[in-house]
C-alpha atoms as a PDB file:
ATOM      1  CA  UNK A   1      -9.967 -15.630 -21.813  1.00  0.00           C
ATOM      2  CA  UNK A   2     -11.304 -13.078 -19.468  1.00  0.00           C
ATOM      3  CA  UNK A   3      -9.489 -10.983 -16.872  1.00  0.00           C
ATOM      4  CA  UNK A   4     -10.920 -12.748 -13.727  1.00  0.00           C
ATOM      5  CA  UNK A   5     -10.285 -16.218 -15.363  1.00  0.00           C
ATOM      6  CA  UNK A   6      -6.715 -15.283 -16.575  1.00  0.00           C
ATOM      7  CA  UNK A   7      -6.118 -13.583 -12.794  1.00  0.00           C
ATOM      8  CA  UNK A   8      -7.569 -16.811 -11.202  1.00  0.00           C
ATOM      9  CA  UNK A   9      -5.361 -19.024 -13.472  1.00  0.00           C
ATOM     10  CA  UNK A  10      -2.034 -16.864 -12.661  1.00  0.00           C
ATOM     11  CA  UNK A  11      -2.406 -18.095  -8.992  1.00  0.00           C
ATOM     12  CA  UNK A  12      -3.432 -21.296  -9.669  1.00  0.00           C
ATOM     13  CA  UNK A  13      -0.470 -22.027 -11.826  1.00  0.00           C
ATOM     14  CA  UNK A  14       1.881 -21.386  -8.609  1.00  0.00           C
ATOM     15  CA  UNK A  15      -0.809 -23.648  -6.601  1.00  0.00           C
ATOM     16  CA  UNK A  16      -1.699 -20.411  -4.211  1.00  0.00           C
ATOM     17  CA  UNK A  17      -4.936 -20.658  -2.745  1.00  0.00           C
ATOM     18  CA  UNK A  18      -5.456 -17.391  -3.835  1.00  0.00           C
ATOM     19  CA  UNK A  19      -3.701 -13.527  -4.019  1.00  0.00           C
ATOM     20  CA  UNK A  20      -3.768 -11.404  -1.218  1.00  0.00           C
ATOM     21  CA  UNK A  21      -3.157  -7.537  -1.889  1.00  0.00           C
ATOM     22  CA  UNK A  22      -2.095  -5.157   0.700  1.00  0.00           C
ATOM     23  CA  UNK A  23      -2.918  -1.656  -1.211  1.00  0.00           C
ATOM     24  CA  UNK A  24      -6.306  -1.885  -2.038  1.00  0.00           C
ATOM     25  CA  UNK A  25      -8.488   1.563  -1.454  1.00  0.00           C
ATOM     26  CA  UNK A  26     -12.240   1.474   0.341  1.00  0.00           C
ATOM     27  CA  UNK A  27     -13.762   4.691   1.538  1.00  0.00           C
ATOM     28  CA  UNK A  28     -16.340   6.552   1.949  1.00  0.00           C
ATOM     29  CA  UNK A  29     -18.129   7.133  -1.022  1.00  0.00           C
ATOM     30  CA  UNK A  30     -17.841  10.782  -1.118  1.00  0.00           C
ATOM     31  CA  UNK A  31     -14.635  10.986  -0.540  1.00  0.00           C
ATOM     32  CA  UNK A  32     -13.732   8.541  -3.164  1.00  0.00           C
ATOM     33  CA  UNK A  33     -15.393  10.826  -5.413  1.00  0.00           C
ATOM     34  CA  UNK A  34     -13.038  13.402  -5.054  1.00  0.00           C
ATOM     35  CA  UNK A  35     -10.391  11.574  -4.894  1.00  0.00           C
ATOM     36  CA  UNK A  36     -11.217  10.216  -8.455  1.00  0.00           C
ATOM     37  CA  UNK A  37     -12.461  14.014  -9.428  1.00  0.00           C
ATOM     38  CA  UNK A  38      -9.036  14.803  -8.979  1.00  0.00           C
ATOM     39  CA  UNK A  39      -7.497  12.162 -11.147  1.00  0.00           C
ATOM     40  CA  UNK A  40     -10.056  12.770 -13.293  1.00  0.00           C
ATOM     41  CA  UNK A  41      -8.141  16.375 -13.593  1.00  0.00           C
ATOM     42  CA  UNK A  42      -4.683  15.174 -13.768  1.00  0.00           C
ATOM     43  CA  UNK A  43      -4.026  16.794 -10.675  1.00  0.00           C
ATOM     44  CA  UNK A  44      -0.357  18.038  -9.379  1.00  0.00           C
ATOM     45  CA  UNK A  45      -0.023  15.469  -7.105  1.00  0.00           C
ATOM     46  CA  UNK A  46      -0.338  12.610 -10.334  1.00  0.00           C
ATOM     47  CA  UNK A  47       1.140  14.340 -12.423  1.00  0.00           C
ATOM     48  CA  UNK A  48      -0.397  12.907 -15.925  1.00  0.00           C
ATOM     49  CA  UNK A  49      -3.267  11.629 -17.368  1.00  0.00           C
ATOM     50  CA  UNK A  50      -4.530   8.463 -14.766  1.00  0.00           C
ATOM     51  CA  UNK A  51      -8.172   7.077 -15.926  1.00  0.00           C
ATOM     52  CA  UNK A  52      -9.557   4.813 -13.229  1.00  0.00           C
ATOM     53  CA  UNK A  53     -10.112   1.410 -14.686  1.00  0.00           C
ATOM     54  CA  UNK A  54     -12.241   0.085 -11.604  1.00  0.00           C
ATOM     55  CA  UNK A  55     -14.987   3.177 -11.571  1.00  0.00           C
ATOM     56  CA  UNK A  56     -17.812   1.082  -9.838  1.00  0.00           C
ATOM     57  CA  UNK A  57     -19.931   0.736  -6.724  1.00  0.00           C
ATOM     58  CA  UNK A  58     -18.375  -0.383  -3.944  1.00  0.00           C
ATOM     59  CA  UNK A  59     -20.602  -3.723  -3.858  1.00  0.00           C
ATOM     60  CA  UNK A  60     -19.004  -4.231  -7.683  1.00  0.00           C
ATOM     61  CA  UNK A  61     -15.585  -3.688  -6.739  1.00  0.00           C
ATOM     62  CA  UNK A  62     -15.785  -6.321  -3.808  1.00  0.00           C
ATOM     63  CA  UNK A  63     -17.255  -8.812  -6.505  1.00  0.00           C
ATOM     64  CA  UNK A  64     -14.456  -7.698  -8.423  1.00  0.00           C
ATOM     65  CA  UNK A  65     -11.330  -8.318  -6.385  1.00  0.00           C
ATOM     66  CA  UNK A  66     -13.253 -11.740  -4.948  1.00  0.00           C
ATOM     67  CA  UNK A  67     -13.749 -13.020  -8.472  1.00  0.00           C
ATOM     68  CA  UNK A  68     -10.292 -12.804  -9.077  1.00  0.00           C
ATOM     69  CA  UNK A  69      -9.209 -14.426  -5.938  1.00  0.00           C
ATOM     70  CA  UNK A  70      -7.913 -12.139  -3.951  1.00  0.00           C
ATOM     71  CA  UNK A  71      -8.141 -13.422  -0.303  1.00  0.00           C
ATOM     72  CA  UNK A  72      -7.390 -10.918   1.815  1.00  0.00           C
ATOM     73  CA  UNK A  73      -6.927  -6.949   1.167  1.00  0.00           C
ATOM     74  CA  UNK A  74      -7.029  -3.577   2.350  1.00  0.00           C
ATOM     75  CA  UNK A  75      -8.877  -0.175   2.894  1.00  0.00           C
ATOM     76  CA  UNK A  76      -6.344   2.379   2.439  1.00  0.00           C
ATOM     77  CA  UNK A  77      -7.536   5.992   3.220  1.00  0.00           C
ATOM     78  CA  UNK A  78      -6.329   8.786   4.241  1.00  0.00           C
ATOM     79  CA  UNK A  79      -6.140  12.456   5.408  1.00  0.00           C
ATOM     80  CA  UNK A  80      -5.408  15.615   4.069  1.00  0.00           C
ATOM     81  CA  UNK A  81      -6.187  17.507   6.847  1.00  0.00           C
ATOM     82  CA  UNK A  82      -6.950  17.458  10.134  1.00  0.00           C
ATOM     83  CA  UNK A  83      -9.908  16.549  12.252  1.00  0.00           C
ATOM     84  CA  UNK A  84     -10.545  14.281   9.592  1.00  0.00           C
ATOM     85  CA  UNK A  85      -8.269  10.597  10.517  1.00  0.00           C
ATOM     86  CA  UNK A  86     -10.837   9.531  13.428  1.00  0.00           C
ATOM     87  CA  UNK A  87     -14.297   9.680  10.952  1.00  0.00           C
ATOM     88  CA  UNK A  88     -12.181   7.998   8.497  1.00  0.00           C
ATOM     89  CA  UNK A  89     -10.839   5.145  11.073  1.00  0.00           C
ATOM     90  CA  UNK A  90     -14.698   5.273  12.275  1.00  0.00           C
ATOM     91  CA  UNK A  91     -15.949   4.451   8.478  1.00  0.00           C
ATOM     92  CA  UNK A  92     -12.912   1.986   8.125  1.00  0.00           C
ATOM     93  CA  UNK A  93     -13.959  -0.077  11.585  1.00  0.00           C
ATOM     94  CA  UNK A  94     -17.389  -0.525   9.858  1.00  0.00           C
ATOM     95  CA  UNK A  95     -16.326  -1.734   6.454  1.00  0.00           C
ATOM     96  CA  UNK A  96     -14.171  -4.586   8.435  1.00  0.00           C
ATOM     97  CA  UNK A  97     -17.079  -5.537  10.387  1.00  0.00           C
ATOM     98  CA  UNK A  98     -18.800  -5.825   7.466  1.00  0.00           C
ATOM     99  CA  UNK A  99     -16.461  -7.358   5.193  1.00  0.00           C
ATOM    100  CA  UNK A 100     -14.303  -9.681   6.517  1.00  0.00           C
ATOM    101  CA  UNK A 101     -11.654 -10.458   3.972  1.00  0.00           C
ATOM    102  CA  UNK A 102     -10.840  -6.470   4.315  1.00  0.00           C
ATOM    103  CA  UNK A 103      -7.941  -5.792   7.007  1.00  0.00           C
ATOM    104  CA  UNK A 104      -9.299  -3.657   9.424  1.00  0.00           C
ATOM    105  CA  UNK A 105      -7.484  -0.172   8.203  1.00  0.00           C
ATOM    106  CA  UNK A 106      -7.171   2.712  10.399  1.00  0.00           C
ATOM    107  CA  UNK A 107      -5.047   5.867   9.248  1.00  0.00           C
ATOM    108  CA  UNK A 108      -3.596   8.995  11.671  1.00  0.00           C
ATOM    109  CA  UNK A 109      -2.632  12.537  10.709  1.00  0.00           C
ATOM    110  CA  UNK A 110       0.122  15.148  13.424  1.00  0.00           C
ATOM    111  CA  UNK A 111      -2.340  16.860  15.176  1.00  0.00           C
ATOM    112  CA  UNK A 112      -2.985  16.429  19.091  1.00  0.00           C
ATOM    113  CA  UNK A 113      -5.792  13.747  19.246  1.00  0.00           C
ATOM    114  CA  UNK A 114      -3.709  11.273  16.983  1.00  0.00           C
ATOM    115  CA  UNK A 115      -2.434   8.989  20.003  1.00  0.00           C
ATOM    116  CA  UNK A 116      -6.180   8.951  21.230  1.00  0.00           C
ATOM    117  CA  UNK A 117      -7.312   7.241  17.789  1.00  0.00           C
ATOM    118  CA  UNK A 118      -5.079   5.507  16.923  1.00  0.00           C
ATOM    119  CA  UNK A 119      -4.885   3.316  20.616  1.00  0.00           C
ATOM    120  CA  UNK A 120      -8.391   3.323  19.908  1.00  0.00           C
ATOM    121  CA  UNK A 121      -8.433   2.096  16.468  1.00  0.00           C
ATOM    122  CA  UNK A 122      -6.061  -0.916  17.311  1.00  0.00           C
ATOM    123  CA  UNK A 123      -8.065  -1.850  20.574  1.00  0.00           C
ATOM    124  CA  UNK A 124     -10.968  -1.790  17.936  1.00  0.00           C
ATOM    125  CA  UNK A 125      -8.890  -4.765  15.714  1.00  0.00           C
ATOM    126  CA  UNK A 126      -7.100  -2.738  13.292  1.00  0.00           C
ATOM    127  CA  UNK A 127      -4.591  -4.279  11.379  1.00  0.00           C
ATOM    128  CA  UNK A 128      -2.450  -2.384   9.528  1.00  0.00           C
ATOM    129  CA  UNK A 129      -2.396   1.563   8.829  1.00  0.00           C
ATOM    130  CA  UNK A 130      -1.629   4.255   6.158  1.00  0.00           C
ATOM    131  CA  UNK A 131       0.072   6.925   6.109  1.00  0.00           C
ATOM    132  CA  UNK A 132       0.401   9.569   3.246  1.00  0.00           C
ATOM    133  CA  UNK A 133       3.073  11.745   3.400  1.00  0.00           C
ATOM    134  CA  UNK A 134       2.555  12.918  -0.366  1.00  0.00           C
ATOM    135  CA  UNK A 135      -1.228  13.928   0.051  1.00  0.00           C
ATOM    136  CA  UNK A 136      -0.960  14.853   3.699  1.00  0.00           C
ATOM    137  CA  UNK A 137       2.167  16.621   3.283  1.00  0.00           C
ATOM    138  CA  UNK A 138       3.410  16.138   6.669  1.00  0.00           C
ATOM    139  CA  UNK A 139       6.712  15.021   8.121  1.00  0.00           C
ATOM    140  CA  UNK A 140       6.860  11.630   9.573  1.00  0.00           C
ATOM    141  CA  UNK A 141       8.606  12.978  12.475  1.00  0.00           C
ATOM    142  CA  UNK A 142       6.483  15.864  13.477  1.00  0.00           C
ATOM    143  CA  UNK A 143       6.756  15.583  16.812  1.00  0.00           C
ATOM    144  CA  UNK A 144       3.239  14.988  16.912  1.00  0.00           C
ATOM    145  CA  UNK A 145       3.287  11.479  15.965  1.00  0.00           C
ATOM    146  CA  UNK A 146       6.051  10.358  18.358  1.00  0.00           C
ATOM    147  CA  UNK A 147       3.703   8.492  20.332  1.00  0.00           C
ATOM    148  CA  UNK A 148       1.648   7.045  17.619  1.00  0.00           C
ATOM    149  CA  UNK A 149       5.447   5.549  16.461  1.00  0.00           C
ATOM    150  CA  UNK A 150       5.897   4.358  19.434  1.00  0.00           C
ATOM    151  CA  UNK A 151       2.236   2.742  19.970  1.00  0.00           C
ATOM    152  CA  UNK A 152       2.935   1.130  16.516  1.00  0.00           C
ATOM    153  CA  UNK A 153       6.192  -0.213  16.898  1.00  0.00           C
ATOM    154  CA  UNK A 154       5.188  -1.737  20.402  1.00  0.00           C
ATOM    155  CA  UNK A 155       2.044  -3.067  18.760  1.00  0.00           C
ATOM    156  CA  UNK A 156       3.916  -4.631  15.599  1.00  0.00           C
ATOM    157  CA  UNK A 157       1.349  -3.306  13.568  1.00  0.00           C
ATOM    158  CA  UNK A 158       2.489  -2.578  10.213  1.00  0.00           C
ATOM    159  CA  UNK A 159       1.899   0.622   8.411  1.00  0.00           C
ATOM    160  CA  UNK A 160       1.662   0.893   4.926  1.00  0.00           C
ATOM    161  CA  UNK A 161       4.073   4.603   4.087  1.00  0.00           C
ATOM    162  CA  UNK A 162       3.926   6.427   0.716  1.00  0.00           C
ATOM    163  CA  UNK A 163       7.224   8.321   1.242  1.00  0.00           C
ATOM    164  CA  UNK A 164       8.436   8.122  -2.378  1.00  0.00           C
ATOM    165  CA  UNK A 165       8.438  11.329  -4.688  1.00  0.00           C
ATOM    166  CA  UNK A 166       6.621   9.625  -7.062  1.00  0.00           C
ATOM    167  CA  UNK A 167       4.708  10.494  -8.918  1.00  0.00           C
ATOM    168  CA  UNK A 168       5.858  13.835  -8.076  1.00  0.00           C
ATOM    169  CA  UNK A 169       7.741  14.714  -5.566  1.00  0.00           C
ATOM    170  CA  UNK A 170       6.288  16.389  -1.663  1.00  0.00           C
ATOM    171  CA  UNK A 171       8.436  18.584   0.917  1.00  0.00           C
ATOM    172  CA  UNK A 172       8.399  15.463   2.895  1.00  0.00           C
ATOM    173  CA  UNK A 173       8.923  12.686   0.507  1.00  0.00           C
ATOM    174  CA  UNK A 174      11.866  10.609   0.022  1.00  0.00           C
ATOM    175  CA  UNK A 175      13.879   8.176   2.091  1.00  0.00           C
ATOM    176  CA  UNK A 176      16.089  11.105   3.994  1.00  0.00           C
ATOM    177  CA  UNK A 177      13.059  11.878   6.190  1.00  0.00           C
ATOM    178  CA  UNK A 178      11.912   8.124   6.479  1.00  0.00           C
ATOM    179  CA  UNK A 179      15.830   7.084   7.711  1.00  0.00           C
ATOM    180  CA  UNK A 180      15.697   9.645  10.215  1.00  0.00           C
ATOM    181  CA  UNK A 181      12.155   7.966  11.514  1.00  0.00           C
ATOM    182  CA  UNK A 182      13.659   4.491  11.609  1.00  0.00           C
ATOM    183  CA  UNK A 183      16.798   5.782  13.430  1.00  0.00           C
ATOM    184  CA  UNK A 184      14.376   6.516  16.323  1.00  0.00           C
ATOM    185  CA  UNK A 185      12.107   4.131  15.721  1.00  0.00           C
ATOM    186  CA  UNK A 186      13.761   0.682  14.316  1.00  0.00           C
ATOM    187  CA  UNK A 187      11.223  -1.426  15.046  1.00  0.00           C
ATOM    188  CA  UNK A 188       8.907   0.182  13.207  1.00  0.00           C
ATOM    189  CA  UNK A 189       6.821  -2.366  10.358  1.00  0.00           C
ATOM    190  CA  UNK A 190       7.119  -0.557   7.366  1.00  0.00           C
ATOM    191  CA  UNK A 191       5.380  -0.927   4.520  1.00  0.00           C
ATOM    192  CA  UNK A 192       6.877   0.954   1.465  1.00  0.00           C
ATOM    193  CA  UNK A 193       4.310   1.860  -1.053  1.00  0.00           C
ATOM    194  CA  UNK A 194       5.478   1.540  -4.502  1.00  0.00           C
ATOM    195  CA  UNK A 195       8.734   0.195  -3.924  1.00  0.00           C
ATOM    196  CA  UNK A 196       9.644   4.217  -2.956  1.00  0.00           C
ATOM    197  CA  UNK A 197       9.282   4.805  -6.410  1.00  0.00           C
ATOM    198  CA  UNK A 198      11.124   6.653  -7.733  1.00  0.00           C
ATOM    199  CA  UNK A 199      13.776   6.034  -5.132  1.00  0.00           C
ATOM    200  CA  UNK A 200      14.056   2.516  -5.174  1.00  0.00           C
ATOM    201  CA  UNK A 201      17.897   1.570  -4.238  1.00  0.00           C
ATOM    202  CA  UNK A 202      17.713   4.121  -1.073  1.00  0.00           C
ATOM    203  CA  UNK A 203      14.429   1.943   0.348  1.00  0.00           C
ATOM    204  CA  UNK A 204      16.173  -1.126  -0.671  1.00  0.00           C
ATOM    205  CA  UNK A 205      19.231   0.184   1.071  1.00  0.00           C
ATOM    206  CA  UNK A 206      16.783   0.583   4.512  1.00  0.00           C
ATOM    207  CA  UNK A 207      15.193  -2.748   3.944  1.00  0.00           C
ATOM    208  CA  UNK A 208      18.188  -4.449   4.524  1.00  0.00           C
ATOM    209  CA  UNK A 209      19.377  -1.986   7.064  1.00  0.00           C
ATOM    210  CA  UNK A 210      16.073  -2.515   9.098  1.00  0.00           C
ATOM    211  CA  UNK A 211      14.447  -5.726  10.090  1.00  0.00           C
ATOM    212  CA  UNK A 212      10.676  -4.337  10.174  1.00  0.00           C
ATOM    213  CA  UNK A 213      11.014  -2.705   6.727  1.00  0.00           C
ATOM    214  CA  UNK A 214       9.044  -3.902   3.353  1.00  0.00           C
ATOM    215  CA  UNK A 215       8.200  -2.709   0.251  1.00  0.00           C
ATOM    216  CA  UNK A 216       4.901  -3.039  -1.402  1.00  0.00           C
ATOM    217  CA  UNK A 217       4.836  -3.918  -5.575  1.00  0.00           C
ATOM    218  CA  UNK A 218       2.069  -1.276  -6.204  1.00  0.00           C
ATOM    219  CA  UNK A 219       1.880   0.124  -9.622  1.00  0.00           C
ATOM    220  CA  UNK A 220       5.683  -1.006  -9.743  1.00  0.00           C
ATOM    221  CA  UNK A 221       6.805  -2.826 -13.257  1.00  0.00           C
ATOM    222  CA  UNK A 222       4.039  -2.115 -14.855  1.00  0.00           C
ATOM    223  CA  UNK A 223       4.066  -0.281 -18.556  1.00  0.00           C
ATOM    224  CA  UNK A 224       2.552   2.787 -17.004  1.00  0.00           C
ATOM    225  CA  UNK A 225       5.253   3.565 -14.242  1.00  0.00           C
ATOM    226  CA  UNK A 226       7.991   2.141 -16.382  1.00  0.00           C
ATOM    227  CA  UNK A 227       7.454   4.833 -18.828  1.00  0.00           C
ATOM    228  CA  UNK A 228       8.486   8.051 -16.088  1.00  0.00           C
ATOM    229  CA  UNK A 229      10.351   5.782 -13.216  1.00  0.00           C
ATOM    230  CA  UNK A 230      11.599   2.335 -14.448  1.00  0.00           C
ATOM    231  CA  UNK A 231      12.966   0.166 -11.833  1.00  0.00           C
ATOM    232  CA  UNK A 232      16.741  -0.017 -12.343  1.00  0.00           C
ATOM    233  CA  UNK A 233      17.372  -3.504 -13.844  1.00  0.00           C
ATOM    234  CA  UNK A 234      21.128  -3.790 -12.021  1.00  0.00           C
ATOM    235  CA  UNK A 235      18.734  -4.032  -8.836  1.00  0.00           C
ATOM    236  CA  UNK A 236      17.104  -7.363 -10.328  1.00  0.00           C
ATOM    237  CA  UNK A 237      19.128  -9.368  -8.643  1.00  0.00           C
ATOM    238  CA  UNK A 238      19.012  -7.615  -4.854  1.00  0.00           C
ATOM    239  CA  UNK A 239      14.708  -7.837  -5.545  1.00  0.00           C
ATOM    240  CA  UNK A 240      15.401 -11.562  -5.944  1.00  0.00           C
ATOM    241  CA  UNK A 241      17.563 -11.633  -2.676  1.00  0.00           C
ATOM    242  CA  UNK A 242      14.784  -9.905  -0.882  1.00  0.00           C
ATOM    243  CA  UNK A 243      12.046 -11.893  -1.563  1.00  0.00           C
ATOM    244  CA  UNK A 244      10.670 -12.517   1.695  1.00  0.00           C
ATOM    245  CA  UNK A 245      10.663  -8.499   2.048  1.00  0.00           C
ATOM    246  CA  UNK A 246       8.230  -7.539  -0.834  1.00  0.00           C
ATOM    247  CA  UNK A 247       4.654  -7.316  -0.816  1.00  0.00           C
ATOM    248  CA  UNK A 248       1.689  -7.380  -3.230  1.00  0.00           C
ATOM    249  CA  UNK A 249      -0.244  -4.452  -3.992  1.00  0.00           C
ATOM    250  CA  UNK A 250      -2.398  -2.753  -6.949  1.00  0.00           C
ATOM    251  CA  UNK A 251      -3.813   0.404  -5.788  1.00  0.00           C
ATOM    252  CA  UNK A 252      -7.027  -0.921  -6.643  1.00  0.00           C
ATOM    253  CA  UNK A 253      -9.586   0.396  -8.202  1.00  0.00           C
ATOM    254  CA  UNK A 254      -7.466   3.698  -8.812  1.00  0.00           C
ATOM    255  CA  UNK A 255      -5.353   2.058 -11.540  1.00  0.00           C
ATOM    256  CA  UNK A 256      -4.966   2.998 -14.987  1.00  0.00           C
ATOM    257  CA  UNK A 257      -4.713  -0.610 -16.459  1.00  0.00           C
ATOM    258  CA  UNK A 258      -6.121  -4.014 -15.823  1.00  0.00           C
ATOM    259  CA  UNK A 259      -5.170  -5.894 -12.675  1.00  0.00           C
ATOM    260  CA  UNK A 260      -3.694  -8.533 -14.737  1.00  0.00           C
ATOM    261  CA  UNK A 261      -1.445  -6.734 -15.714  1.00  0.00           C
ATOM    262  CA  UNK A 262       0.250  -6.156 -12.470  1.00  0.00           C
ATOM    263  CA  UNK A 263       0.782  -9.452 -12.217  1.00  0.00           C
ATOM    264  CA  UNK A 264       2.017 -10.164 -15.545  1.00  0.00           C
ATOM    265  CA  UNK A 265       4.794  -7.160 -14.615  1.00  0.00           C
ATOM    266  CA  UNK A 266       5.621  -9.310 -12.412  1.00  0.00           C
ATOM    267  CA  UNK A 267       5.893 -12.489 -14.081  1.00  0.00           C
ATOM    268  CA  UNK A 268       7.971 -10.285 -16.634  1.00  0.00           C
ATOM    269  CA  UNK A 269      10.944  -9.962 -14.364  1.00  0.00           C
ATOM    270  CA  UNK A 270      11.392 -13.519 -14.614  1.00  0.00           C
ATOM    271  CA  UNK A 271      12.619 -13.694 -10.853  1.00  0.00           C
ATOM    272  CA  UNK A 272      11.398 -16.942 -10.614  1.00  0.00           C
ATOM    273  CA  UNK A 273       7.743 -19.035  -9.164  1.00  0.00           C
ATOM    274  CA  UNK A 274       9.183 -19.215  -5.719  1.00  0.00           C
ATOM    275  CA  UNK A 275       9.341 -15.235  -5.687  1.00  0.00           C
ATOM    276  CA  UNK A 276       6.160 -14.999  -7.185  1.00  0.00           C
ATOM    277  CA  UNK A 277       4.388 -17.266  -4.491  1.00  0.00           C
ATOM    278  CA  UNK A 278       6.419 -15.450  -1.934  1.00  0.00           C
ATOM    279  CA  UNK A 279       5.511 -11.704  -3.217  1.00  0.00           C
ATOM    280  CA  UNK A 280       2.009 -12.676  -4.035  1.00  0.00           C
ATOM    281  CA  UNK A 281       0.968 -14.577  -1.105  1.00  0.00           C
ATOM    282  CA  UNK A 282       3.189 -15.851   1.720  1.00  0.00           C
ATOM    283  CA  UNK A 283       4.682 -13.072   2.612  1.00  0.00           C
ATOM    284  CA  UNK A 284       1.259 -10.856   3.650  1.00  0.00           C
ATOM    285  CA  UNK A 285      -0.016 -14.240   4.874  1.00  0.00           C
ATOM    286  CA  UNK A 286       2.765 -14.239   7.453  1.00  0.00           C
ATOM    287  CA  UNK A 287       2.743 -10.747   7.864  1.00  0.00           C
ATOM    288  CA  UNK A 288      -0.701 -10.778   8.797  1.00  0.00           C
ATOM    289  CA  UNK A 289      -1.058 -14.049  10.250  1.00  0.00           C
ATOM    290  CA  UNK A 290      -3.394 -15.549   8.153  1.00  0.00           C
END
């Protein structure tokens, strides 16, 4: 069996009506170069070997993730510097337009236009945002971004947060920083990337402390992050509790394995079909409203 017929039949078994994945990556082209360039090198922010098993154009990718069902996903990108969140949000506003399974990304960065875009982005339809505090290497409460918070929690809009230190750790990763954001912000909608790998009971821990907060699956379970940060298996049972909290997501294309296999990491943990159907699909489908 092939990979899109073995992805289709995982969602079919739970009688989904498909997969939708909230950390997907679309950008522009050239700057998905790099970014691949630089796992391509093994860079210090990855911190080992990472091929990219999705290396294609971005009209093959799309084929890609709609062969295998996948109803609804996203176009995480991001900044590194400034002067550079508003062209991204501009490219991002485009690719929804023209691709309407994508939720309309946007993406911000401290610096003093940031409440200017990003009002601008979500009057222009965007759903749900990213924020990068490995790559960017900012702190999430610069004061800088206290009005985009504050935009964001009135809007409800969730934002998709890689505050973990994995795989290696930034000055501003980790969930001290991201407690002391929710303390000022607690209705902030959260999105944890990778579970806060590697600090997965401390995001748990503000998950159930905070209403807003979730935690996305990405890259979690799987052989490749087990090896360096395996999910502590006393914590199975809490991950079952919280079903309603967690989130599907692959990090497609930038993934080192097949997309099946994400979702056979999760099968693995043997937390049940109604957690699957919940993680998988019902839960972003709420989220999102769709």
């Amino acid at each position: 069996m092939d990979e899109r017929a073995a992805v289709v039949g995982f969602w079919r078994e739970l009688a989904l009506p498909g997969l939708v994945d909230v950390h997907t990556h679309f950008m522009p082209d050239r700057v998905l170069r790099k970014v691949w360039q630089y796992f391509d090198a093994a860079g210090p922010l990855t911190g080992r070997p990472w091929p990219i098993t999705y290396r294609t154009a971005e009209d093959e990718r799309l084929e890609t993730l709609r062969g295998f069902g996948v109803r609804a996903f996203t176009s995480m990108l991001y900044p590194h510097k400034p002067a550079m969140a508003a062209w991204l949000n501009s490219w991002s506003a485009d690719f929804a337009a023209r691709t309407p399974d994508c939720l309309h990304t946007a993406t911000f960065f401290p610096e003093p236009s940031a409440p200017t875009y990003v009002r601008q982005a979500l009057e222009a339809g965007a759903r749900v945002f990213k924020s990068h505090l490995q790559v960017g290497a900012y702190d999430p409460n610069d004061p800088r971004l206290d009005d985009v918070w504050g935009t964001l929690a009135d809007a409800r809009t969730p934002i998709v947060i890689h505050c973990g230190s994995g795989p290696v750790p930034g000055k501003h990763t980790g969930p001290e920083p991201i407690a002391r954001l929710l303390s000022r912000h607690p209705r902030l909608r959260l999105v944890v990337a990778h579970m806060g790998t590697p600090e997965y009971r401390d995001f748990l821990d503000l998950a159930e402390r905070y209403d807003g907060v979730r935690l996305d699956t990405t890259m979690v379970f799987t052989d490749f992050s087990e090896r360096d940060a395996p999910f502590p298996r006393e914590e199975l049972p809490r991950l079952r509790a919280m079903g309603d909290r967690i989130l599907f997501g692959s990090d497609f294309p930038n993934i080192p394995y097949p997309y099946l296999h994400a979702l056979q990491a999760l099968t693995r943990l043997d937390l049940g079909d109604d957690w699957l159907r919940a993680v998988c699909h019902h839960n972003a489908a709420e989220l999102f409203r769709l």
